[in-house]
Structure formats: structure tokens, C-alpha cells
PDB file of N, CA and C in Angstrom:
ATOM      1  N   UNK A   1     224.885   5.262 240.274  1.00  0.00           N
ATOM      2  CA  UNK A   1     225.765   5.662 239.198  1.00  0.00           C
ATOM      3  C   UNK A   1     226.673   6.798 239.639  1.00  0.00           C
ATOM      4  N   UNK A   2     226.545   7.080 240.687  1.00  0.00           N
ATOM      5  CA  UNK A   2     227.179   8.512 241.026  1.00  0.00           C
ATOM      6  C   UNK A   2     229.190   8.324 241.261  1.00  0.00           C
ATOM      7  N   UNK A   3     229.897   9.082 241.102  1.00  0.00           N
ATOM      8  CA  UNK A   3     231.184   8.593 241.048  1.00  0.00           C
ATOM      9  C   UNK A   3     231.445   9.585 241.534  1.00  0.00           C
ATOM     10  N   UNK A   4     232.720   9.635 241.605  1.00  0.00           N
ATOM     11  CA  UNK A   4     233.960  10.817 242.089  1.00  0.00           C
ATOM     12  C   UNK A   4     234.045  11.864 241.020  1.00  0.00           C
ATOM     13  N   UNK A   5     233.727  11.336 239.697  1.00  0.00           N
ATOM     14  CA  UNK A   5     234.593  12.051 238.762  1.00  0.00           C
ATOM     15  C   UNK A   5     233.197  12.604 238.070  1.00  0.00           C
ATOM     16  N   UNK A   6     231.975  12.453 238.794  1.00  0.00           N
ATOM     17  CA  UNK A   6     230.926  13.378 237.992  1.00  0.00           C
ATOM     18  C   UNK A   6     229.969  14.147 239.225  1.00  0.00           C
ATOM     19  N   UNK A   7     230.252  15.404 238.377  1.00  0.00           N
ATOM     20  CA  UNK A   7     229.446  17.223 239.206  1.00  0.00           C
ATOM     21  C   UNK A   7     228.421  17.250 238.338  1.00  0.00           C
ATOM     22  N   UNK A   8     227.752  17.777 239.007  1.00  0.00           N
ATOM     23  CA  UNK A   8     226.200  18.504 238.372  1.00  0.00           C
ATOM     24  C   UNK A   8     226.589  19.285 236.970  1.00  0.00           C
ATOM     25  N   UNK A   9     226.122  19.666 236.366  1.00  0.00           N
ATOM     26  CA  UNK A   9     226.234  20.456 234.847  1.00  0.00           C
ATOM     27  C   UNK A   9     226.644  22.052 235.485  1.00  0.00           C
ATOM     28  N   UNK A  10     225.537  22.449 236.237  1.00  0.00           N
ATOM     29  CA  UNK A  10     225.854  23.519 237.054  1.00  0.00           C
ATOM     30  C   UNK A  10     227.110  23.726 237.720  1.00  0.00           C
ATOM     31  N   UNK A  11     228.070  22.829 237.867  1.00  0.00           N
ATOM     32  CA  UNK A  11     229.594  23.354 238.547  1.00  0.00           C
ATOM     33  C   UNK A  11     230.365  23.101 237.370  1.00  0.00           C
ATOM     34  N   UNK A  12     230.093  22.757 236.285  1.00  0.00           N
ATOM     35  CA  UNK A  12     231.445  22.797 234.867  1.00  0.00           C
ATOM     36  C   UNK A  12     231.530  24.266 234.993  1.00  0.00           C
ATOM     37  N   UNK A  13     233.248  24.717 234.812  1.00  0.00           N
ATOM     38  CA  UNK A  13     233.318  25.711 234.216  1.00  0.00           C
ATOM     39  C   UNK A  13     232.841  26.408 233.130  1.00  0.00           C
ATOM     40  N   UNK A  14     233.414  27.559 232.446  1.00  0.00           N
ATOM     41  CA  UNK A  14     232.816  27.513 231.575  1.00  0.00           C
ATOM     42  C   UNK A  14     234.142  27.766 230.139  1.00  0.00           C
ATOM     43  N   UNK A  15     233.459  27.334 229.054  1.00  0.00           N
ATOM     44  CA  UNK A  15     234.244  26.418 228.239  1.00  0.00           C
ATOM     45  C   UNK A  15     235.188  24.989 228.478  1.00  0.00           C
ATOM     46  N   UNK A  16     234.324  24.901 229.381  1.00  0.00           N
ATOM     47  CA  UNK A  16     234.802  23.048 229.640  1.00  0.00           C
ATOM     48  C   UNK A  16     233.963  22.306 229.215  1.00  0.00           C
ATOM     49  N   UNK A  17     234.109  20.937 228.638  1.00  0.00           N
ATOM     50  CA  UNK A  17     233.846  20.127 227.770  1.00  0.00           C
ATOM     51  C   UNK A  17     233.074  18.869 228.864  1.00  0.00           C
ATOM     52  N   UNK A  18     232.152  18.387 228.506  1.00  0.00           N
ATOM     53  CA  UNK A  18     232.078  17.040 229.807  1.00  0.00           C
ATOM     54  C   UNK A  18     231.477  16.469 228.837  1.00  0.00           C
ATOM     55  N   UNK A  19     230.830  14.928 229.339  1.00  0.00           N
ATOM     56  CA  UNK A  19     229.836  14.040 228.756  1.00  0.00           C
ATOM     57  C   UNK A  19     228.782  13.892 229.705  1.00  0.00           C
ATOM     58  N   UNK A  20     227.250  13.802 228.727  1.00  0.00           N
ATOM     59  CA  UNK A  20     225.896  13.768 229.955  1.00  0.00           C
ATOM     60  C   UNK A  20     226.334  12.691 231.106  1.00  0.00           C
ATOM     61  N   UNK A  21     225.796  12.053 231.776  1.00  0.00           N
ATOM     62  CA  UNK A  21     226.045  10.753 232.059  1.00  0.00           C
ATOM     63  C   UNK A  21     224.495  10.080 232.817  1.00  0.00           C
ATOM     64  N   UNK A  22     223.667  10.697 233.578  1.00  0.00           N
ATOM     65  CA  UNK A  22     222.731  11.006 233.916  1.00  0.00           C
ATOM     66  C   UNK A  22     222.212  12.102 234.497  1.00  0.00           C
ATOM     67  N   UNK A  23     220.818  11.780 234.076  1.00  0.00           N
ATOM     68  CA  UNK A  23     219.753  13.063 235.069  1.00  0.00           C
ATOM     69  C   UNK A  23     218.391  12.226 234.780  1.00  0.00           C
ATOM     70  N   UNK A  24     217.706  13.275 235.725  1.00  0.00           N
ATOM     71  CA  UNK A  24     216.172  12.583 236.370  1.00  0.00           C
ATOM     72  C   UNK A  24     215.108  12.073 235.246  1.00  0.00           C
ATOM     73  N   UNK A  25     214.488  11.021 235.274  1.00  0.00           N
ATOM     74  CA  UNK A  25     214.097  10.414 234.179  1.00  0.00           C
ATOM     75  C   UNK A  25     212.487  10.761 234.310  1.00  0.00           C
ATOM     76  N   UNK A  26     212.100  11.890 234.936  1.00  0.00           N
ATOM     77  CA  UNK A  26     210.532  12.333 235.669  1.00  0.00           C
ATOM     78  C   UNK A  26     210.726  13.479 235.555  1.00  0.00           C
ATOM     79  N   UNK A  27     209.383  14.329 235.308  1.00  0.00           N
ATOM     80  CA  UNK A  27     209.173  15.445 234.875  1.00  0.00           C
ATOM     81  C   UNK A  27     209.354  15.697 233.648  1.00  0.00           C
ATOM     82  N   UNK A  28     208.115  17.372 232.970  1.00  0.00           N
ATOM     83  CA  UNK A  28     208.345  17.718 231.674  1.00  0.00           C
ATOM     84  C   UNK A  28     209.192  18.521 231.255  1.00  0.00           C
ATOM     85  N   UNK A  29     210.280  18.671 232.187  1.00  0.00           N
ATOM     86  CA  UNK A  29     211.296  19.881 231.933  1.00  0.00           C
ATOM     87  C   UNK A  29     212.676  18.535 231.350  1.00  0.00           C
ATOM     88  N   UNK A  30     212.701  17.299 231.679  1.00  0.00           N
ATOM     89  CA  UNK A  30     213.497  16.329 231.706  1.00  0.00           C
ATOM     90  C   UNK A  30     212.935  15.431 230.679  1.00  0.00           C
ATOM     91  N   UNK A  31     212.094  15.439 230.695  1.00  0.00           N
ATOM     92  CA  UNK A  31     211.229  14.885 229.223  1.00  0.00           C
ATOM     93  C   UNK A  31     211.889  16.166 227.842  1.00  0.00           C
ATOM     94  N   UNK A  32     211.388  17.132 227.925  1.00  0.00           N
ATOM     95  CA  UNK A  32     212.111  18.049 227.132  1.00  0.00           C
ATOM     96  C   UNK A  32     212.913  18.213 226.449  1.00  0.00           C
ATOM     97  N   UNK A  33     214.435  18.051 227.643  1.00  0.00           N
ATOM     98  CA  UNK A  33     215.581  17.957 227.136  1.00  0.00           C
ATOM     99  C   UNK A  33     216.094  16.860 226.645  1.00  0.00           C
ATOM    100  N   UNK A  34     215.205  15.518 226.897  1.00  0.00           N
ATOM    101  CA  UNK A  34     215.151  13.941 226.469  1.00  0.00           C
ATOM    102  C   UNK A  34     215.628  14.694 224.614  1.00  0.00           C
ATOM    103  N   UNK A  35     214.086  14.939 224.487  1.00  0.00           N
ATOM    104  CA  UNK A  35     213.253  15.805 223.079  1.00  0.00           C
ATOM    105  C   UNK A  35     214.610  16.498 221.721  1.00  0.00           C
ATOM    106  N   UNK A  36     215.148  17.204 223.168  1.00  0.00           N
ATOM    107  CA  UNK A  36     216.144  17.921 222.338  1.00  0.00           C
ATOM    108  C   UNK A  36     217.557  17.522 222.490  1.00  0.00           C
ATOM    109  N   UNK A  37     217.834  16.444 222.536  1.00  0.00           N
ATOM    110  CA  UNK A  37     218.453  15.509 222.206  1.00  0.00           C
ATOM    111  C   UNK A  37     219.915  15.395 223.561  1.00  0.00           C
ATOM    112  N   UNK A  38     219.822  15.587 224.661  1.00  0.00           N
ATOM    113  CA  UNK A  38     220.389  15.632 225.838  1.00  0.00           C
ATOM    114  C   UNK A  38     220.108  14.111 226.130  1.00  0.00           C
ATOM    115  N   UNK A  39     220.984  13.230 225.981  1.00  0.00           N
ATOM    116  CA  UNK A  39     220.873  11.623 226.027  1.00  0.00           C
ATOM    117  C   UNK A  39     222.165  11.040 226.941  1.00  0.00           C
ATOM    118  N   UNK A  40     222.281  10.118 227.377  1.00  0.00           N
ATOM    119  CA  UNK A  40     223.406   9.903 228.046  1.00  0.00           C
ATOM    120  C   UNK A  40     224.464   9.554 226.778  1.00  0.00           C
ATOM    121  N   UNK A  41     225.839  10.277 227.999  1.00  0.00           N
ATOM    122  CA  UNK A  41     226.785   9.932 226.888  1.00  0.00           C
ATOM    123  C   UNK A  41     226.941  11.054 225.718  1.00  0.00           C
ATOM    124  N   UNK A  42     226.348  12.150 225.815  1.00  0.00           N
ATOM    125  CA  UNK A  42     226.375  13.076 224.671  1.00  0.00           C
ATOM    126  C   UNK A  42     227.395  13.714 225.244  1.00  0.00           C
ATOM    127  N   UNK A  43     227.891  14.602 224.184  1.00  0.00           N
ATOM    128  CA  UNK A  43     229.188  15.503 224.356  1.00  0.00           C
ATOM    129  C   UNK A  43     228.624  17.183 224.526  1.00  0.00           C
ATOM    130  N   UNK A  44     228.768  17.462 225.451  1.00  0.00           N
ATOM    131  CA  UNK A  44     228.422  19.228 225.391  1.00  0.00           C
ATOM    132  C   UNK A  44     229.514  20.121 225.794  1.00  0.00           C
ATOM    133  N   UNK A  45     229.233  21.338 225.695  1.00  0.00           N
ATOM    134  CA  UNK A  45     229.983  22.531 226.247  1.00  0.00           C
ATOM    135  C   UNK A  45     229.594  23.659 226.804  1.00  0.00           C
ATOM    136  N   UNK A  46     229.750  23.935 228.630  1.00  0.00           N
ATOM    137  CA  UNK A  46     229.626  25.200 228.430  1.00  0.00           C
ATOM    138  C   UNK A  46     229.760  26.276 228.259  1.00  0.00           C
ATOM    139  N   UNK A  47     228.968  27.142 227.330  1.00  0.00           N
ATOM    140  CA  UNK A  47     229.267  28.409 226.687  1.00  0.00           C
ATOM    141  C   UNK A  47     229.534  29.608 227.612  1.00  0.00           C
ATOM    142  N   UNK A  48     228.231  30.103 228.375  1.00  0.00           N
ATOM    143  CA  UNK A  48     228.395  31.077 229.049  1.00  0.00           C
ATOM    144  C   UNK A  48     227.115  30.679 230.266  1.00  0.00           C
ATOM    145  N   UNK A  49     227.275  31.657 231.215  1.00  0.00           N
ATOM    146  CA  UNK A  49     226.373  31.713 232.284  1.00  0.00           C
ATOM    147  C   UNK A  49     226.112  33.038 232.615  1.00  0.00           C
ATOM    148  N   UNK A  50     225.017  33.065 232.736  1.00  0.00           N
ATOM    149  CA  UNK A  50     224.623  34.428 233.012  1.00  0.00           C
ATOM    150  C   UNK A  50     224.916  35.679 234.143  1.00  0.00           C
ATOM    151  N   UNK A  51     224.879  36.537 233.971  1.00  0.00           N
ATOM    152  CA  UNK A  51     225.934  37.570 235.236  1.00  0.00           C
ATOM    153  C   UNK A  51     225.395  36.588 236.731  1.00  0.00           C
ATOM    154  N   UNK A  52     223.949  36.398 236.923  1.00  0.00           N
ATOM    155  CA  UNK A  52     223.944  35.769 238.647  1.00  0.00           C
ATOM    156  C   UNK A  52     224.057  34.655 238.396  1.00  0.00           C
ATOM    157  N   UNK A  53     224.563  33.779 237.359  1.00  0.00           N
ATOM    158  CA  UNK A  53     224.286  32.437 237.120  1.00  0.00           C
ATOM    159  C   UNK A  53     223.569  31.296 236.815  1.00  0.00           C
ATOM    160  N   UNK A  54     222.295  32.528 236.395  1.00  0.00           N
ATOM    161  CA  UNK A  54     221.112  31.536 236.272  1.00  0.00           C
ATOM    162  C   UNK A  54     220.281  32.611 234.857  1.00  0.00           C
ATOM    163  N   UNK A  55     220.445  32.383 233.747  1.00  0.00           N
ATOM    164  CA  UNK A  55     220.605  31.150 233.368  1.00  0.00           C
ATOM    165  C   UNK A  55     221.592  30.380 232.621  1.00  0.00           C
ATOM    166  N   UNK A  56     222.255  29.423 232.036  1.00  0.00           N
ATOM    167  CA  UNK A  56     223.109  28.972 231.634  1.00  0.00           C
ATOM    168  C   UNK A  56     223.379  28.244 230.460  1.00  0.00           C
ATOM    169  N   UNK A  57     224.042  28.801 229.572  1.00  0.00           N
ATOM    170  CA  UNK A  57     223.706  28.077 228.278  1.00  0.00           C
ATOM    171  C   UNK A  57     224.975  27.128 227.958  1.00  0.00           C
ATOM    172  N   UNK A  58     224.597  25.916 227.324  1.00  0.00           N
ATOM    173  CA  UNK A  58     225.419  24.991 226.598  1.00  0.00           C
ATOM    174  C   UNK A  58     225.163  24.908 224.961  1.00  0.00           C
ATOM    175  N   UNK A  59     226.557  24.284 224.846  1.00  0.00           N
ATOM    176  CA  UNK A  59     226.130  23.356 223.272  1.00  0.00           C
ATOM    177  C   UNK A  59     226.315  22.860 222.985  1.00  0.00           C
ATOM    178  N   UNK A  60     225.441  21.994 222.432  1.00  0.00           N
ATOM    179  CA  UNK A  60     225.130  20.089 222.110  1.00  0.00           C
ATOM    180  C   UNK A  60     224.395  20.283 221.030  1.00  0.00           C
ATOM    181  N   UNK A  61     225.409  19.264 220.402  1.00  0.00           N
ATOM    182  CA  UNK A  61     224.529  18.492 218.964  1.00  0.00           C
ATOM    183  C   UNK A  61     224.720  19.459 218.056  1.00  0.00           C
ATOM    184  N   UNK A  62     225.522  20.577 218.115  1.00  0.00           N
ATOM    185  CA  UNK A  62     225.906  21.390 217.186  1.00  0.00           C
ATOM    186  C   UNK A  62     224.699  22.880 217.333  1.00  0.00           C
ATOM    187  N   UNK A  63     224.012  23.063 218.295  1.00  0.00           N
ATOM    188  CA  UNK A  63     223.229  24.254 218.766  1.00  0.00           C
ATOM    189  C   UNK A  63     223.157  24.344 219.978  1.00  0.00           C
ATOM    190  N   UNK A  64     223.121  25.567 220.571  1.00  0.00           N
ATOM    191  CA  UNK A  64     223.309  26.434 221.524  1.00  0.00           C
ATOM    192  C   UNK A  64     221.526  26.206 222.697  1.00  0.00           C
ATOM    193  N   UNK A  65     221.664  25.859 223.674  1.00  0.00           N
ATOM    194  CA  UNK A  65     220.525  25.555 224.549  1.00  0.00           C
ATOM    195  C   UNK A  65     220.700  26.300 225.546  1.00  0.00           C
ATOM    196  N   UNK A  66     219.554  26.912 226.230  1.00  0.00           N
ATOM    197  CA  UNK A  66     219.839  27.720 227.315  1.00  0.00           C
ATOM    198  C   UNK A  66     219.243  26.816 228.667  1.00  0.00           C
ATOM    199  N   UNK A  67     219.452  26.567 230.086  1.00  0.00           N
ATOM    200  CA  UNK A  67     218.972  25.806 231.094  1.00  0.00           C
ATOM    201  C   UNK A  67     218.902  26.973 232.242  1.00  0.00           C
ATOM    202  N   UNK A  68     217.858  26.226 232.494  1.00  0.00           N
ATOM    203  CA  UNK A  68     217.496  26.935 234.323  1.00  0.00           C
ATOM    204  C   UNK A  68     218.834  26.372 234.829  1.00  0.00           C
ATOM    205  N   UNK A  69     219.440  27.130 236.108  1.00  0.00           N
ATOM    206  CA  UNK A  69     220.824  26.638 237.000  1.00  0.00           C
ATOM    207  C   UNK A  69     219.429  25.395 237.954  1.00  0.00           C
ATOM    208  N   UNK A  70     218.726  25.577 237.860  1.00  0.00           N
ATOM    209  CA  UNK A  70     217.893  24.281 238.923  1.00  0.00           C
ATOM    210  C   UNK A  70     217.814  23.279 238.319  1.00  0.00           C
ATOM    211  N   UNK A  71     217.801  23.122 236.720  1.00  0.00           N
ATOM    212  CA  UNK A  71     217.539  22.140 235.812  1.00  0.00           C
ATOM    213  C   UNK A  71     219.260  21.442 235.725  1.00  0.00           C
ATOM    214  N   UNK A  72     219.538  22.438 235.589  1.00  0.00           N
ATOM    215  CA  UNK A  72     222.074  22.082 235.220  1.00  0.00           C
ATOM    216  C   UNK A  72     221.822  21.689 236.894  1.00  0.00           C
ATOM    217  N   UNK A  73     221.197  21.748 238.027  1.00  0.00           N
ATOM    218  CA  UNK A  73     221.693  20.877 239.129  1.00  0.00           C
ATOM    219  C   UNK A  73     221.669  19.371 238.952  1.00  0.00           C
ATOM    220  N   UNK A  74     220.474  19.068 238.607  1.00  0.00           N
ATOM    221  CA  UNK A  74     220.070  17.240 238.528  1.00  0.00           C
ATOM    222  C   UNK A  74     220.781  17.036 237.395  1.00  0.00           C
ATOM    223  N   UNK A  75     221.380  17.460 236.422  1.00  0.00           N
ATOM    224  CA  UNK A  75     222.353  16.675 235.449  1.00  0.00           C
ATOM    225  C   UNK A  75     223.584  16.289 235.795  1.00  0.00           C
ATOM    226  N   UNK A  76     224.219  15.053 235.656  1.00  0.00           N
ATOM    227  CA  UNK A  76     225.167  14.916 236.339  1.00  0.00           C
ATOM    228  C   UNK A  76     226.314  14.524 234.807  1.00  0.00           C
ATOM    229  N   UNK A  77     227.406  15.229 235.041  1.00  0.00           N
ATOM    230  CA  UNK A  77     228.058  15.052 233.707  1.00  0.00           C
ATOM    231  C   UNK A  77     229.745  14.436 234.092  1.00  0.00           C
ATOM    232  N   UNK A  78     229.966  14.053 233.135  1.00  0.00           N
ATOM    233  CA  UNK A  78     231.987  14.017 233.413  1.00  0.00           C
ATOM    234  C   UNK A  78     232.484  14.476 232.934  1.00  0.00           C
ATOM    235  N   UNK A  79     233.313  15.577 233.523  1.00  0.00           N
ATOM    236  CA  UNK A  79     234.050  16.798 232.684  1.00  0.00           C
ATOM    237  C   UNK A  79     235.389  15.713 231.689  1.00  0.00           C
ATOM    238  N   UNK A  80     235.268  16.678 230.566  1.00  0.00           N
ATOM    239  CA  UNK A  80     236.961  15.922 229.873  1.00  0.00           C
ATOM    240  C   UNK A  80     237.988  16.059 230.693  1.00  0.00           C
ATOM    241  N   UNK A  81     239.065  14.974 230.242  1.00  0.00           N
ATOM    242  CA  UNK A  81     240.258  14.823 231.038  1.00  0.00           C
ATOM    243  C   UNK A  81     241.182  15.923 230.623  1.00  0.00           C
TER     244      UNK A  81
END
């Protein structure tokens, strides 16, 4: 599934807009975000990142989520045009 036009969650700027598209379907940190509603195809934004970059918050589904920068690596998103 991997394309040209999709980066890890971890390289969106910030206040840039993308769509999920995939991430790792193993582990309870990926189970989790299954939970809290991070699905393919969802619309997010990120908000801010923290002074060293880790950690990094988005928002989806109309609330604010915070991610490990190791967790925003394996997500792979497509920024808006």
C-alpha cells in the first residue's frame, strides 16, 4: 500500500491536515488507537508537538489525542492537497 504521496504521521507538519491510510495491525498500543477510533481513511490534524518532538498530539473525531513520535512513525497518512 505504500505510495509516493504517503509519510509517516510523524513527518506532517504541524497544522496540516492528512487522512489515516494505514498502520500496523499487531500490538496493544495499535489495538488502542483501533479503540479510539484511528481507522483507515479518517481525517486528522496535527496540533502541536512537543519542544523535542516527542510527544505529539493530533485531532480526530472531534478530540485532541496525544502519541508517542515511535507510535506517529508506523502510521502512514496522506497529507491534504
Amino acid at each position: 500500500m505504500a505510495s509516493a504521496s504517503l509519510i509517516s504521521l510523524s513527518q506532517l507538519p504541524v497544522g496540516a491536515t492528512a487522512t489515516l491510510r494505514d498502520f500496523p495491525k499487531a500490538g496493544t498500543a495499535f489495538l488502542r488507537l483501533r479503540e479510539m477510533g484511528l481507522l483507515a481513511g479518517t481525517t486528522l490534524t496535527l496540533v502541536r508537538t512537543a519542544p523535542l518532538g516527542d510527544p505529539i498530539e493530533i485531532k480526530v473525531r472531534g478530540y485532541h489525542l496525544t502519541l508517542r513520535k515511535s507510535e506517529a512513525d508506523h502510521i502512514l497518512v496522506e497529507p491534504a492537497a
